[in-house]
N, C-alpha and C. Protein backbone atom coordinates (compact mmCIF):
# COMPACT_ATOMS: atom_id res chain seq x y z
N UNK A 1 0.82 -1.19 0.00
CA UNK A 1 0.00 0.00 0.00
C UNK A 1 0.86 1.26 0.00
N UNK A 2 1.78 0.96 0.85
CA UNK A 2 2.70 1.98 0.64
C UNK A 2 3.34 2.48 -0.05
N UNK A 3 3.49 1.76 -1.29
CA UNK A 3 4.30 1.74 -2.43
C UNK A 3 3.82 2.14 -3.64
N UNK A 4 2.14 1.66 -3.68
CA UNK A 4 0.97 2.99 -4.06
C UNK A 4 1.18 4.00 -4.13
N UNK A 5 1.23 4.57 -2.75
CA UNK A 5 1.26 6.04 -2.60
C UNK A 5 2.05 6.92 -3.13
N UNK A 6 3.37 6.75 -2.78
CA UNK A 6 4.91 6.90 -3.60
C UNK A 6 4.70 7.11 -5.10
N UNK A 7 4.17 5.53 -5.45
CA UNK A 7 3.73 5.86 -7.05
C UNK A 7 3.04 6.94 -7.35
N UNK A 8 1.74 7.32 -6.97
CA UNK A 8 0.81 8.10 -6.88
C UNK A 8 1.22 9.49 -6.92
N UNK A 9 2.12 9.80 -5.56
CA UNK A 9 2.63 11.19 -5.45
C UNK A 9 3.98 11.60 -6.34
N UNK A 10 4.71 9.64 -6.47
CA UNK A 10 5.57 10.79 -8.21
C UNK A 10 5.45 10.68 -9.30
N UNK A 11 3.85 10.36 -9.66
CA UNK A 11 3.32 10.14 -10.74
C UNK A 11 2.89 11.65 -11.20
N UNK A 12 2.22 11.92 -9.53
CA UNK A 12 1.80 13.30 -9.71
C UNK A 12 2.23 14.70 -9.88
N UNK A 13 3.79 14.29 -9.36
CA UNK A 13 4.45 15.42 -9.35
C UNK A 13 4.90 15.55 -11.65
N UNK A 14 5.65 13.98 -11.33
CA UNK A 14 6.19 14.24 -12.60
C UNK A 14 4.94 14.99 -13.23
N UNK A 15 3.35 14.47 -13.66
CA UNK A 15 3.16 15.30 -14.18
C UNK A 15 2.63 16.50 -14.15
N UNK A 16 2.87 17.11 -13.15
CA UNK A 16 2.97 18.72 -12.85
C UNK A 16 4.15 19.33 -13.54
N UNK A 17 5.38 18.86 -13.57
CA UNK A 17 6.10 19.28 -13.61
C UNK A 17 6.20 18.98 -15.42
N UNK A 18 5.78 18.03 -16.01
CA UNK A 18 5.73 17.95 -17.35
C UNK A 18 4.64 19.03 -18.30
N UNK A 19 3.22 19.55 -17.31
CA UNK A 19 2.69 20.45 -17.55
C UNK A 19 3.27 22.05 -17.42
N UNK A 20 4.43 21.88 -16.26
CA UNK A 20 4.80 23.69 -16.48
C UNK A 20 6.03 23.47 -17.40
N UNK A 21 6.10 22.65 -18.06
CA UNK A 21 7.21 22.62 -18.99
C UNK A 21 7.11 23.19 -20.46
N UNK A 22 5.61 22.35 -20.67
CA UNK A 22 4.81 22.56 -22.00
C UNK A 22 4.68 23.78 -22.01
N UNK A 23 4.13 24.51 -20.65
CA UNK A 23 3.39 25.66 -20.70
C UNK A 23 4.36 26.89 -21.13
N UNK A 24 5.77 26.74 -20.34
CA UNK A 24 6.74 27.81 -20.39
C UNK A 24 7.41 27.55 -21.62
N UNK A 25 7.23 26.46 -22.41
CA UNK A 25 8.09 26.50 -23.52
C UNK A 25 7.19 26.71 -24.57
N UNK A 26 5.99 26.94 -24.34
CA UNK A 26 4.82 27.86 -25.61
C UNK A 26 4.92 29.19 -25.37
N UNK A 27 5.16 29.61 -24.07
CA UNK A 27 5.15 30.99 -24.63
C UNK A 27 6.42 31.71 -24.73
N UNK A 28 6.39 32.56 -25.83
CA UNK A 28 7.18 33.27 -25.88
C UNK A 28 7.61 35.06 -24.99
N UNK A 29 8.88 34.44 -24.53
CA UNK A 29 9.09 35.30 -23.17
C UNK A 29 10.50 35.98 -23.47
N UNK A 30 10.85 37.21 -23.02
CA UNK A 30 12.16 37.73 -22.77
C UNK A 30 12.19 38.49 -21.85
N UNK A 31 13.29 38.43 -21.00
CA UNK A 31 14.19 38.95 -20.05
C UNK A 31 14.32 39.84 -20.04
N UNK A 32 14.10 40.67 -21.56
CA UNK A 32 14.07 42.81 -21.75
C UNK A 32 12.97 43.49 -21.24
N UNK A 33 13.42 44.35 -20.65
CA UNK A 33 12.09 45.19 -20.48
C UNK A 33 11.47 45.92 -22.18
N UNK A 34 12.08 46.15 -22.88
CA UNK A 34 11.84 46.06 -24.33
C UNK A 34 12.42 45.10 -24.86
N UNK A 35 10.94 44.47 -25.53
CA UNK A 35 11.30 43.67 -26.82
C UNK A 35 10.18 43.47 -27.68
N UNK A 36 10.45 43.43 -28.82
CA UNK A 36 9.66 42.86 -30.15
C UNK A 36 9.53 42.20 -31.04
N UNK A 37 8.98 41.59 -31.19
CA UNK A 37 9.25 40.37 -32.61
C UNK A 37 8.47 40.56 -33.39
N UNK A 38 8.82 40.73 -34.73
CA UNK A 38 8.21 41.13 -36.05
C UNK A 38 8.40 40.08 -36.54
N UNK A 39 7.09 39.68 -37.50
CA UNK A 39 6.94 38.24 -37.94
C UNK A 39 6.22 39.04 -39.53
N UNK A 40 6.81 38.89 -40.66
CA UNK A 40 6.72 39.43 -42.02
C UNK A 40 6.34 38.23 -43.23
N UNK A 41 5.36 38.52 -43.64
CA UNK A 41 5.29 37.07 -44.07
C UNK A 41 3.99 37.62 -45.76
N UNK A 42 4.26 36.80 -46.91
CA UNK A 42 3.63 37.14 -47.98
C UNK A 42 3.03 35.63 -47.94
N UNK A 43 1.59 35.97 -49.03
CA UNK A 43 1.28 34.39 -49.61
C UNK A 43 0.48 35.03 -51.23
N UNK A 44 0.89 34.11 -51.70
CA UNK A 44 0.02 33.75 -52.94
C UNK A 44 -1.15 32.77 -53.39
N UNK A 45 -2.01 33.66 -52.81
CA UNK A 45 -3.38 32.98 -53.21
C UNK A 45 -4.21 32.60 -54.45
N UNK A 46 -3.93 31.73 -55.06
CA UNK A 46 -4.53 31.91 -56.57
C UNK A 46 -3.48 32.91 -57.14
N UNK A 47 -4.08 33.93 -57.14
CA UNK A 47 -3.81 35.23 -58.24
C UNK A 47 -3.36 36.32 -57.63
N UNK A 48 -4.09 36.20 -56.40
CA UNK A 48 -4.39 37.44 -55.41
C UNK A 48 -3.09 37.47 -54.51
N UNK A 49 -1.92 38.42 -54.33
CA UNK A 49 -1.08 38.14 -53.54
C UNK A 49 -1.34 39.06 -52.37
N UNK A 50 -0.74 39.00 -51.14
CA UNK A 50 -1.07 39.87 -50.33
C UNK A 50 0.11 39.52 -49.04
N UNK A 51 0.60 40.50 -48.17
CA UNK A 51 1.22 40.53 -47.05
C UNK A 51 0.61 40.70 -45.73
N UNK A 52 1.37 39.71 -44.44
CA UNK A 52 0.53 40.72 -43.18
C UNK A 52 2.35 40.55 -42.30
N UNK A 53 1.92 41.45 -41.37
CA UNK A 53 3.21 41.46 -40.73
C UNK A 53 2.53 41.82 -39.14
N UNK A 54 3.00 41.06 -38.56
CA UNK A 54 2.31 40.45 -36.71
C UNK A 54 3.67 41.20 -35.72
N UNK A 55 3.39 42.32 -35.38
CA UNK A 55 4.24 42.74 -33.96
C UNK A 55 3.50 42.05 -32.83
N UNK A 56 4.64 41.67 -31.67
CA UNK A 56 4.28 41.04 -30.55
C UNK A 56 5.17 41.52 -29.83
N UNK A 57 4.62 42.30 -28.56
CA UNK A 57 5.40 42.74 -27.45
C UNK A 57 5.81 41.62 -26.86
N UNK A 58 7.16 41.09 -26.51
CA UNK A 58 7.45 40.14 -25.96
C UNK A 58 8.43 40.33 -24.60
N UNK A 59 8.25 41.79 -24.53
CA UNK A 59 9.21 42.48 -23.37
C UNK A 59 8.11 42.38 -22.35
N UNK A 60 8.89 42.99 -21.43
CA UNK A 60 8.26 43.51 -19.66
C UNK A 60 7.41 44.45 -20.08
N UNK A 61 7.19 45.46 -20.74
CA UNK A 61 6.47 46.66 -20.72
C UNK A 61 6.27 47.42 -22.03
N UNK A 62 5.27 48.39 -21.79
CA UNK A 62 4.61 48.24 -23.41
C UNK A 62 5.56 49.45 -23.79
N UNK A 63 5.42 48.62 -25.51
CA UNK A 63 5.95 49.41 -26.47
C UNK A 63 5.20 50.78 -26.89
N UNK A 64 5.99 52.09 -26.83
CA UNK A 64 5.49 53.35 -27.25
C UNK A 64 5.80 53.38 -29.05
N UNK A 65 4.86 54.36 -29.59
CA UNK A 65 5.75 54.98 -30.75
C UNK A 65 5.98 54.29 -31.99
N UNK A 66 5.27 52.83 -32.20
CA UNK A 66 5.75 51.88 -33.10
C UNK A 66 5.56 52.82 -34.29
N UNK A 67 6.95 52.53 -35.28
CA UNK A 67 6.43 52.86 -36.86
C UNK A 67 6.69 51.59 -37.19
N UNK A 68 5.77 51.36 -38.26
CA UNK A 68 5.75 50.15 -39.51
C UNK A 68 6.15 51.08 -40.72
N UNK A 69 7.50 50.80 -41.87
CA UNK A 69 8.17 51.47 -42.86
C UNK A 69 7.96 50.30 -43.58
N UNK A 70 6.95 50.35 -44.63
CA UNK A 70 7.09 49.43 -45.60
C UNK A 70 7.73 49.39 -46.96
N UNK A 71 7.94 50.48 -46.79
CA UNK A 71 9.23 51.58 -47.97
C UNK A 71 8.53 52.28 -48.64
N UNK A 72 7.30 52.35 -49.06
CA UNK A 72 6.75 53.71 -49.83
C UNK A 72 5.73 54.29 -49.17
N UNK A 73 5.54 53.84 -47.23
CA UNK A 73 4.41 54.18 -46.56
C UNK A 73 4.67 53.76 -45.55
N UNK A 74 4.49 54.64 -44.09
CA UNK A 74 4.39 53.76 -43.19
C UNK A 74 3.19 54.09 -42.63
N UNK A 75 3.03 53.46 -41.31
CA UNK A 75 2.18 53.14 -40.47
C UNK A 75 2.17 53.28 -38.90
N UNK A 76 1.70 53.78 -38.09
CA UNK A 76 1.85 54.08 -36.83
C UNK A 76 1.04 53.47 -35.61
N UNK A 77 1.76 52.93 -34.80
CA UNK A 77 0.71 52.39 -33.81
C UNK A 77 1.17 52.63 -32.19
N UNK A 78 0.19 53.71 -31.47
CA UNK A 78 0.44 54.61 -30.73
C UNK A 78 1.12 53.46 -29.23
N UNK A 79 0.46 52.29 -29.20
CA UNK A 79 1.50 51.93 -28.03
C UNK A 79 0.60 50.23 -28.04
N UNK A 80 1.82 49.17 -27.98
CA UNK A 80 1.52 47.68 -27.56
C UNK A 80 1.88 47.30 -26.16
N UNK A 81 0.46 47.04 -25.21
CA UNK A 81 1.00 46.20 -23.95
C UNK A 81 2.01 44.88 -24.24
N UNK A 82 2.76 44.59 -22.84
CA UNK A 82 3.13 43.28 -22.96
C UNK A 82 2.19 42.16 -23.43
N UNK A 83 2.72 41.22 -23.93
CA UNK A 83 2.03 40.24 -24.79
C UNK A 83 1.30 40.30 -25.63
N UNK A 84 0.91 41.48 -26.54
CA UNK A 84 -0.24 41.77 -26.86
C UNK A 84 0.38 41.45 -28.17
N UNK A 85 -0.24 41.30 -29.48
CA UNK A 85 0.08 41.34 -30.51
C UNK A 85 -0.90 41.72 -31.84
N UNK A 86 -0.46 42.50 -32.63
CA UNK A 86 -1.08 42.99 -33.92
C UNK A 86 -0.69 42.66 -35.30
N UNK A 87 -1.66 42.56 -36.09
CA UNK A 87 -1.37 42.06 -37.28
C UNK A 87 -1.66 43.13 -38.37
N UNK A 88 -0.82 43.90 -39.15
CA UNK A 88 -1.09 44.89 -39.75
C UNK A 88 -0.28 44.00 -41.00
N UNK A 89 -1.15 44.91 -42.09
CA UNK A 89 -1.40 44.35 -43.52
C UNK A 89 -1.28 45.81 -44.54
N UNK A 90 0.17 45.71 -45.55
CA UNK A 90 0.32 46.76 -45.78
C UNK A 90 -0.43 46.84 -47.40
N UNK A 91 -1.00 47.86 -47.78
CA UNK A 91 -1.67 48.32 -49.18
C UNK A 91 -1.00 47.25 -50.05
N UNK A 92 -1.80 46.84 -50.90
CA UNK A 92 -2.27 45.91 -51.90
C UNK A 92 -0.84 46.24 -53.25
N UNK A 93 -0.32 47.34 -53.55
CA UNK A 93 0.66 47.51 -54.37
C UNK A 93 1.96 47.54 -53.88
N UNK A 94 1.82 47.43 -51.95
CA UNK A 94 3.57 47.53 -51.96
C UNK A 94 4.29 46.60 -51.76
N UNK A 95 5.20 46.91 -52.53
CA UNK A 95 6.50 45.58 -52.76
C UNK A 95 6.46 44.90 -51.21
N UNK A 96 6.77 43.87 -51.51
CA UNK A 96 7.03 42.80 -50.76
C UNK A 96 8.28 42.40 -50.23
N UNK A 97 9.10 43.47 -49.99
CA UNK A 97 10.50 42.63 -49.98
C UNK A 97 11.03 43.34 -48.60
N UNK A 98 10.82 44.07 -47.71
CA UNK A 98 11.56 43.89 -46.70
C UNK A 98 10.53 45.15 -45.84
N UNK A 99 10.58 44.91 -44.25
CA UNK A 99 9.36 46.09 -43.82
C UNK A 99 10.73 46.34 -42.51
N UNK A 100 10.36 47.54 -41.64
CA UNK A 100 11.63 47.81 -40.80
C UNK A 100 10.51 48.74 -39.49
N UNK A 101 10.57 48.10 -38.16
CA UNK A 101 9.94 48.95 -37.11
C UNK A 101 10.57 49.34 -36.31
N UNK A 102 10.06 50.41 -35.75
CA UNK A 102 11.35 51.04 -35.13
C UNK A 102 10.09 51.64 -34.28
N UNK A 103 10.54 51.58 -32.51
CA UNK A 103 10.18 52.06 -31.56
C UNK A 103 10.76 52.87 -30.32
N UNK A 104 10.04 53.42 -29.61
CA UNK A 104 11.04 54.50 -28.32
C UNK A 104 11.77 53.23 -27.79
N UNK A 105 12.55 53.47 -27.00
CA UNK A 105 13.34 52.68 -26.14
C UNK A 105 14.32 51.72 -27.17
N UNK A 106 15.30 51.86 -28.31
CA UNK A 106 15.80 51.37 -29.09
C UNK A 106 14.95 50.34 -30.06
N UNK A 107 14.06 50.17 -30.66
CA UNK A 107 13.89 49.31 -31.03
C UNK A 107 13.84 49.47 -32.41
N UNK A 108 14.81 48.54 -32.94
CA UNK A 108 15.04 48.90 -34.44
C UNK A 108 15.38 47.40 -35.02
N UNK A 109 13.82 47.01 -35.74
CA UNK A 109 14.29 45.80 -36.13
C UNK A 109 13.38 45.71 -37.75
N UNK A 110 14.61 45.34 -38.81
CA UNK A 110 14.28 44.91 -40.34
C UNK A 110 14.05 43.58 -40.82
N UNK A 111 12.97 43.24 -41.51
CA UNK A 111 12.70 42.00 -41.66
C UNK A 111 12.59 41.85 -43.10
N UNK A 112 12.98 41.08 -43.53
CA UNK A 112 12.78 40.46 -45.39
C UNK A 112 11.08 39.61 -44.65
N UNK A 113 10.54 39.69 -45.56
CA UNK A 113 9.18 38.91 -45.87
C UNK A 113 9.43 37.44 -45.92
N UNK A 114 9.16 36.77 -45.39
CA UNK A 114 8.86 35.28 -45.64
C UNK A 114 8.09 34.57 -46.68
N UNK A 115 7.91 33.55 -46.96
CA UNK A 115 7.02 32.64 -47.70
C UNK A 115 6.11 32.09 -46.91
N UNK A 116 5.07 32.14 -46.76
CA UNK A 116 4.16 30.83 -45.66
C UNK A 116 4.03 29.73 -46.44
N UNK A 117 3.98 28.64 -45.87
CA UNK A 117 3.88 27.65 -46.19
C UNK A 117 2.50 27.26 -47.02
N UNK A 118 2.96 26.57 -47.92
CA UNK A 118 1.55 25.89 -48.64
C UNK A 118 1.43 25.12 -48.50
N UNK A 119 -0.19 23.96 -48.05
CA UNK A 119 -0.60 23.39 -47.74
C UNK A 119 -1.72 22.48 -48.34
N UNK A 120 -1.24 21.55 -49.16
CA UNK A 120 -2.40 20.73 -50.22
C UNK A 120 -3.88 21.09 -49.71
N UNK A 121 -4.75 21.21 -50.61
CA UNK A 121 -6.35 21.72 -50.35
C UNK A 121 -6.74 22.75 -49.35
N UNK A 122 -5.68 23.38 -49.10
CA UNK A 122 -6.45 24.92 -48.79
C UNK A 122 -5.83 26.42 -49.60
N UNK A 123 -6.66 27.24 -49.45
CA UNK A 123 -6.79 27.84 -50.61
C UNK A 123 -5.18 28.47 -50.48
N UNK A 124 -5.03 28.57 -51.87
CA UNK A 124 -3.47 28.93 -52.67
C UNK A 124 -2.42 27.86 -52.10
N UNK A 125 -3.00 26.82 -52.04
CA UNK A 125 -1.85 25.35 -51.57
C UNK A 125 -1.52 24.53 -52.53
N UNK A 126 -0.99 23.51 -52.72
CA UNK A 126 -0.41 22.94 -53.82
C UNK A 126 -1.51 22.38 -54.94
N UNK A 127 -2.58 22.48 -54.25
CA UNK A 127 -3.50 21.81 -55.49
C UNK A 127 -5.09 21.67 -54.82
């Protein structure tokens, strides 16, 4: 019976401890009191091409001042809490090839556009 228990309580621990594992290694966290991650990304749908580009405060404290420079336009977004994240989508004619944000507290980061992945039977996927 005793040997039950034992089982029981490091059955239970392990999986506690396998749940705050999962948990802390999904989210995305940094140590800065500023930080940002710009995620730039194009797809080709059919015919129709189009961009979106996802800021995510990933610092201690919110971002002031964001510009989005997509090179023939930017975009302004007056302030992101921690964790929070936005998905801004720049006009239908501008090039696709590299966007650059820049916020108070140093933040100066340039991104080339990505490819998203295509995905057999959904729309603009391999077939």
């Amino acid at each position: 019976m005793q040997m039950y228990r034992f089982a029981a309580i490091g059955g239970g621990a392990a999986g506690g401890v396998a749940i705050l594992v999962m948990a802390l290694s999904l989210m995305q966290y940094s140590g800065a009191e500023y930080a940002l991650d710009v995620d730039a990304f194009k797809d080709q749908a059919d015919v129709i091409g189009f961009g979106r580009v996802i800021l995510t405060n990933i610092g201690r404290s919110t971002l002031t001042n964001i510009v989005v420079d997509y090179g023939d336009y930017k975009e302004t977004v007056p302030k992101l809490p921690p964790g929070q994240k936005i998905m801004l989508s720049p006009k239908p004619d501008t090039p696709l090839d590299q966007v650059t944000v820049t916020a108070d507290n140093g933040i100066h980061i340039t991104k080339e556009y990505r490819t998203a992945a295509r995905i057999p039977g959904m729309i603009g996927g391999m077939g």
